[in-house]
C-alpha atoms as a PDB file:
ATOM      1  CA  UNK A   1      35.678   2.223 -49.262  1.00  0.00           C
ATOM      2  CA  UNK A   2      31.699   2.709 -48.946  1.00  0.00           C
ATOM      3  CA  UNK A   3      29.591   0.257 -46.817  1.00  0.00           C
ATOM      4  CA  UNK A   4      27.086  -1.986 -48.924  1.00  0.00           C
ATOM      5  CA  UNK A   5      23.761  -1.701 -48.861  1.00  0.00           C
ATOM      6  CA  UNK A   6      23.441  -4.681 -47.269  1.00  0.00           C
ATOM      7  CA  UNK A   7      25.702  -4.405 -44.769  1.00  0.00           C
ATOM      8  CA  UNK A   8      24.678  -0.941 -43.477  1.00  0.00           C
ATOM      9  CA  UNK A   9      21.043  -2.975 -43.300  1.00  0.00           C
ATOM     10  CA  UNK A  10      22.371  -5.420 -41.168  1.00  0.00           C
ATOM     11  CA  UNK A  11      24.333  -3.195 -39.094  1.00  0.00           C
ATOM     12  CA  UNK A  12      21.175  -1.120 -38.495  1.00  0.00           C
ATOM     13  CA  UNK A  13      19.209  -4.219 -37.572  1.00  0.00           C
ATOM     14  CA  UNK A  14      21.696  -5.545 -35.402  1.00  0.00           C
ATOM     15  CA  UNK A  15      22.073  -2.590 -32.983  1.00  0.00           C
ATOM     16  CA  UNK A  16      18.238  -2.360 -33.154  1.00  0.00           C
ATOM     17  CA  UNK A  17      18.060  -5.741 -31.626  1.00  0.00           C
ATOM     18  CA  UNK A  18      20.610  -4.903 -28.948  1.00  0.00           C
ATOM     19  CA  UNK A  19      18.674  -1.616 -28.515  1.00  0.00           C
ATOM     20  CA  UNK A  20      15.880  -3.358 -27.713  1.00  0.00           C
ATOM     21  CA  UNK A  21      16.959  -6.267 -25.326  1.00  0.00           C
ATOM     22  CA  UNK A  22      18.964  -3.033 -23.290  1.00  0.00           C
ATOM     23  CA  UNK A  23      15.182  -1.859 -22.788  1.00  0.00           C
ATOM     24  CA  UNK A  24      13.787  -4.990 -21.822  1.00  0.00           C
ATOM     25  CA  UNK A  25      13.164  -5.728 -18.269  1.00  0.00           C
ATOM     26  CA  UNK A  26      15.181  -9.257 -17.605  1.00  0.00           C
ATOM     27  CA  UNK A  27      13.188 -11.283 -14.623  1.00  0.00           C
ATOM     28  CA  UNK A  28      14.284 -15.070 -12.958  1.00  0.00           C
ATOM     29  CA  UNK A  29      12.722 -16.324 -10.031  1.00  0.00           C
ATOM     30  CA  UNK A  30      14.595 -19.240  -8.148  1.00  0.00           C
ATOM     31  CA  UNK A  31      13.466 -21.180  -4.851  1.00  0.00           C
ATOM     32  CA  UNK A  32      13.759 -23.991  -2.715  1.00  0.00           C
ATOM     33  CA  UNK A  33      11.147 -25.551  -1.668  1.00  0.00           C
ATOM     34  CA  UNK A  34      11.139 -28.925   0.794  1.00  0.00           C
ATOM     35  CA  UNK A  35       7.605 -29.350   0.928  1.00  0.00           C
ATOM     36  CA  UNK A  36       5.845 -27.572  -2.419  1.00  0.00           C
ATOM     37  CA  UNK A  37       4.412 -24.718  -0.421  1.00  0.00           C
ATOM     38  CA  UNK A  38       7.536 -22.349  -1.896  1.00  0.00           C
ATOM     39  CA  UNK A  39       7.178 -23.762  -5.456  1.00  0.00           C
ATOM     40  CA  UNK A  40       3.620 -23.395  -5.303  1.00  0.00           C
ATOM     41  CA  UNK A  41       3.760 -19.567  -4.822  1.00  0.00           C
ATOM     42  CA  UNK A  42       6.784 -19.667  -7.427  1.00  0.00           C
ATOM     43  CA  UNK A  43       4.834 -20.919  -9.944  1.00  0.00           C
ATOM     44  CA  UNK A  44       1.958 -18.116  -8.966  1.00  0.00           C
ATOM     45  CA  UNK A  45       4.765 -15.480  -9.458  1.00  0.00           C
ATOM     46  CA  UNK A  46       5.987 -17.341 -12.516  1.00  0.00           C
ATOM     47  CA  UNK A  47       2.742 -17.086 -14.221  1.00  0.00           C
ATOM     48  CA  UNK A  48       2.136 -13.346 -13.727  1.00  0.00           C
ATOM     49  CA  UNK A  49       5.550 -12.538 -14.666  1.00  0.00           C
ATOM     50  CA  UNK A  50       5.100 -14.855 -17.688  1.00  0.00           C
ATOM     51  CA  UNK A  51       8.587 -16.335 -16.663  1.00  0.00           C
ATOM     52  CA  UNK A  52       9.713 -19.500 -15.626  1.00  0.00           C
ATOM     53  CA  UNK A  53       9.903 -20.533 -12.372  1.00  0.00           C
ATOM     54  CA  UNK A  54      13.374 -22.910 -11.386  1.00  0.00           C
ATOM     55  CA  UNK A  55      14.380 -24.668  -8.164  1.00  0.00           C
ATOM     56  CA  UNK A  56      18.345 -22.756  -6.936  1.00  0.00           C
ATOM     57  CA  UNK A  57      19.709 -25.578  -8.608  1.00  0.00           C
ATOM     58  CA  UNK A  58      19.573 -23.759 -11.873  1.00  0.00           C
ATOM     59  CA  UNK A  59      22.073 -20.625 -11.535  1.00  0.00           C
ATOM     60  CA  UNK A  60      21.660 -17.451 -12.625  1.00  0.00           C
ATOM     61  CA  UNK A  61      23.906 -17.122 -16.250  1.00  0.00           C
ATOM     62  CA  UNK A  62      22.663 -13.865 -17.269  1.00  0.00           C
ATOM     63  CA  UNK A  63      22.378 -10.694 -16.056  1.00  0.00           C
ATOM     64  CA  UNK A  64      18.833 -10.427 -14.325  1.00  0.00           C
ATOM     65  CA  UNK A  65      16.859  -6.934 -13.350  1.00  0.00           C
ATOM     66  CA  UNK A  66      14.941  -8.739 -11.003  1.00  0.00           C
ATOM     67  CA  UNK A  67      15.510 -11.868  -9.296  1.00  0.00           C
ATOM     68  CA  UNK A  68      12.409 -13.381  -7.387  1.00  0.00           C
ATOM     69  CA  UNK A  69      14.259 -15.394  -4.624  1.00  0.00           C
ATOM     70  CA  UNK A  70      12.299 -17.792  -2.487  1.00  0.00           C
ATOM     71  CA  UNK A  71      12.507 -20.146   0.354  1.00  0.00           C
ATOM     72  CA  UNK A  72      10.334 -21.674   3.194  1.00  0.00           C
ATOM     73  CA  UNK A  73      11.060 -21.764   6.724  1.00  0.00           C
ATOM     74  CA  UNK A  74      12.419 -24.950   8.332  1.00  0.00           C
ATOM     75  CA  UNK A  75      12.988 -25.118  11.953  1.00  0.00           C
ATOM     76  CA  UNK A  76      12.657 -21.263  12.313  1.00  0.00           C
ATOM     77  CA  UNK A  77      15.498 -20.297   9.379  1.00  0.00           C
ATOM     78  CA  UNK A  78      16.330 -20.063   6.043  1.00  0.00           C
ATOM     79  CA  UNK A  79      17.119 -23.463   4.494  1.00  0.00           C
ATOM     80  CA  UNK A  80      21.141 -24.297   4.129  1.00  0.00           C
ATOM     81  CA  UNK A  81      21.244 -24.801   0.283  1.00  0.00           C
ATOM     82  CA  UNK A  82      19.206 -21.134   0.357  1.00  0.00           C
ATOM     83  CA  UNK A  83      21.442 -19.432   2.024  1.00  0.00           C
ATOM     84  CA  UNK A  84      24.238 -20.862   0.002  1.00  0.00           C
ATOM     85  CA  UNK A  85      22.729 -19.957  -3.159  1.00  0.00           C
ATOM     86  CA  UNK A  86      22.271 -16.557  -1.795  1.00  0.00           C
ATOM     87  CA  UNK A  87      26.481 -17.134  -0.808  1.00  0.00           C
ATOM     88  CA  UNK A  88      26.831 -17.770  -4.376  1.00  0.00           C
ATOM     89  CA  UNK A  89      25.068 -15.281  -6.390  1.00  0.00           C
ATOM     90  CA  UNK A  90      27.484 -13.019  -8.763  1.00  0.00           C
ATOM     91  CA  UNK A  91      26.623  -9.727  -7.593  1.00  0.00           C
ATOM     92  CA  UNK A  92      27.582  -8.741 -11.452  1.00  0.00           C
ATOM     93  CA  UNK A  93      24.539 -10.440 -13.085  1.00  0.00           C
ATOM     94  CA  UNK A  94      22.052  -9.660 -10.138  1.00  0.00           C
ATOM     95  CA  UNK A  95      20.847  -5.832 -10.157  1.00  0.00           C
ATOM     96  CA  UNK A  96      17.636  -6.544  -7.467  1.00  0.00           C
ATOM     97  CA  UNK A  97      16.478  -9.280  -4.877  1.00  0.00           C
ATOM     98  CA  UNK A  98      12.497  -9.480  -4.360  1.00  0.00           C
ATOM     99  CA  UNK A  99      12.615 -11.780  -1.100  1.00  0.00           C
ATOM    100  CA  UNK A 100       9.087 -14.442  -1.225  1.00  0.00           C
ATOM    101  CA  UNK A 101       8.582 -17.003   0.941  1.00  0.00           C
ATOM    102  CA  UNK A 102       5.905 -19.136   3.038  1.00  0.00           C
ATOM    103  CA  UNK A 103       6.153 -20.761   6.034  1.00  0.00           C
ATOM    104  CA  UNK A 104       3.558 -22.096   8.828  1.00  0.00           C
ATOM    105  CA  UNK A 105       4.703 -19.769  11.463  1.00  0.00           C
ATOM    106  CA  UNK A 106       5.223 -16.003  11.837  1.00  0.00           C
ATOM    107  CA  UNK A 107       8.981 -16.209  10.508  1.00  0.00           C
ATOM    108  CA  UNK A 108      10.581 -15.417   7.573  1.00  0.00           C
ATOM    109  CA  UNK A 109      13.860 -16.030   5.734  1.00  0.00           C
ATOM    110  CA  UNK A 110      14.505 -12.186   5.348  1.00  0.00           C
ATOM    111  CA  UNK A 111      16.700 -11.470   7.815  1.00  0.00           C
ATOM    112  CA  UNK A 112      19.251 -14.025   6.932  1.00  0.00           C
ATOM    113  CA  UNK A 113      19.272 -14.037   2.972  1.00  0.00           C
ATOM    114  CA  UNK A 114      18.961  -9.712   3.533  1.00  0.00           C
ATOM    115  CA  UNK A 115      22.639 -10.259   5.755  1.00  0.00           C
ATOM    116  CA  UNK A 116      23.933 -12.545   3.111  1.00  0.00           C
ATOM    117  CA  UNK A 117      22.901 -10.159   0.269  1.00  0.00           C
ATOM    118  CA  UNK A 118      23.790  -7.037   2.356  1.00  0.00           C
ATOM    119  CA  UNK A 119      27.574  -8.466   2.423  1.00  0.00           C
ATOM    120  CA  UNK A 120      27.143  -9.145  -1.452  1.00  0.00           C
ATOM    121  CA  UNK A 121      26.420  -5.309  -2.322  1.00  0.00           C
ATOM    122  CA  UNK A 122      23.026  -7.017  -3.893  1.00  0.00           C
ATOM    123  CA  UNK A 123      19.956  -4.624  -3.693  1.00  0.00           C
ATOM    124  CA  UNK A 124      17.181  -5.863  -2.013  1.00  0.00           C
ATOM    125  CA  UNK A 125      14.110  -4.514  -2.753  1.00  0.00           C
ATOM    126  CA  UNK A 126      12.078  -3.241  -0.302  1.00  0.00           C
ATOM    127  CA  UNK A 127       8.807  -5.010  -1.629  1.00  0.00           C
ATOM    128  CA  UNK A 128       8.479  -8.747  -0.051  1.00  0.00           C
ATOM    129  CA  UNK A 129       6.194 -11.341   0.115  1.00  0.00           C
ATOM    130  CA  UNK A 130       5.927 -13.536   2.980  1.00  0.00           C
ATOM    131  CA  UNK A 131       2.602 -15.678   3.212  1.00  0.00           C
ATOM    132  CA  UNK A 132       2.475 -17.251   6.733  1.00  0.00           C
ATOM    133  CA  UNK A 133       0.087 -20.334   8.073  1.00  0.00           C
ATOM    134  CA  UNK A 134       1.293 -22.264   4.447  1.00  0.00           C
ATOM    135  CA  UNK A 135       0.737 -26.049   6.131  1.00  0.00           C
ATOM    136  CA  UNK A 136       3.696 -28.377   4.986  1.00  0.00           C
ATOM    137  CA  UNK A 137       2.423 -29.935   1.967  1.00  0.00           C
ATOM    138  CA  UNK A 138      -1.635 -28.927   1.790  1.00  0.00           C
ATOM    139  CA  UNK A 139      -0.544 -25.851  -0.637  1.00  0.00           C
ATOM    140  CA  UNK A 140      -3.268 -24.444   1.427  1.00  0.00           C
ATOM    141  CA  UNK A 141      -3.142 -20.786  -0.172  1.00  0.00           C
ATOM    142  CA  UNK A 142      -6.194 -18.681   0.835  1.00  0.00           C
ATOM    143  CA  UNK A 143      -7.734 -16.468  -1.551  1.00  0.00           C
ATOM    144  CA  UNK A 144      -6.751 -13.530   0.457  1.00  0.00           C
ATOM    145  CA  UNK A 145      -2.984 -14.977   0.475  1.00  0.00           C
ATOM    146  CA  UNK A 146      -3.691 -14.768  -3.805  1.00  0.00           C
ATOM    147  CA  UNK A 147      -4.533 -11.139  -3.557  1.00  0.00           C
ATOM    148  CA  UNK A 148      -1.109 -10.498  -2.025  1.00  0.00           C
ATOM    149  CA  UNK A 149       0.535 -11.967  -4.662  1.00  0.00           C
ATOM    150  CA  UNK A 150      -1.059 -10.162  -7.060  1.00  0.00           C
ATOM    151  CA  UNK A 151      -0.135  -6.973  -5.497  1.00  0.00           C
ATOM    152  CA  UNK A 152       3.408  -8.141  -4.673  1.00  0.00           C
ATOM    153  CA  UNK A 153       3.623  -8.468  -8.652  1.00  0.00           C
ATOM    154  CA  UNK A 154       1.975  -5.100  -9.314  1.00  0.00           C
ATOM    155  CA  UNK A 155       4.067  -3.476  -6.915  1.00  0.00           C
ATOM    156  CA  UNK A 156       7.474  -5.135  -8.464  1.00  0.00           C
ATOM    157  CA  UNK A 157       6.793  -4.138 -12.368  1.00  0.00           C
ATOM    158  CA  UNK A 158       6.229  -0.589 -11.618  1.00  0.00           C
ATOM    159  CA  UNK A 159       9.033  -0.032  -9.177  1.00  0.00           C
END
């Protein structure tokens, strides 16, 4: 029996569309953030991405290319509910980790979400962003702190 026009036109469009969302480059970023410094710089990344920015209360449903994960420093680690996010993930739906994160001293949370991810099989890109001197609530992000992000975006689309 012969395929209708009409079907064959829908079947055409169909794997089209799926063609094209294979090709497409899937991005989330996710953070937690106690004092707005870390959702500040998520919403910096959010807006050159052209993606939304969410909190790690919102989990990760579909499979993501890149996932933007970000936390601040508290008491020289990685917040709890980071960490168990980063417990959490599905290492299915996550292909990359692009670690961000502020904090007023010189640490970071990259050690500890890298172990946690390491034990996951996650990638973890090698490209980070970690601005440091971020003041507990001021948001206090210099213009030379900006120019990082910028590049820390550059650097993740063409990778």
């Amino acid at each position: 029996m012969r395929e209708s026009g009409y079907s064959t036109i829908i079947n055409l469009v169909s794997s089209k569309a799926y063609d094209i969302k294979e090709m497409a480059i899937m991005d989330a970023i996710r953070y937690y953030s106690r004092t707005g410094n870390t959702e500040k710089l998520a919403n910096m990344l959010a807006d050159q991405l052209n993606v939304k920015a969410e909190t790690i209360d919102t989990p990760i449903t579909d499979t993501v290319d890149r996932l933007f994960l970000g936390g601040g420093v508290y008491n020289m680690s990685a917040d709890k509910h980071l960490k168990e996010y980063a417990k959490d993930l599905d290492p299915t739906k996550v292909k990359e980790v692009y670690l961000f994160g502020t904090s007023g001293s010189v640490f970071t949370i990259e050690k500890q979400i890298s172990k946690i991810l390491d034990k996951k099989k996650i990638p973890i890109a090698d490209q980070h962003l970690f601005l440091h001197g971020v003041m507990p609530k001021m948001g206090n992000i210099s213009s030379h702190q900006q120019k990082e992000v910028t590049d820390f975006v550059k650097g993740a689309v063409t990778q």
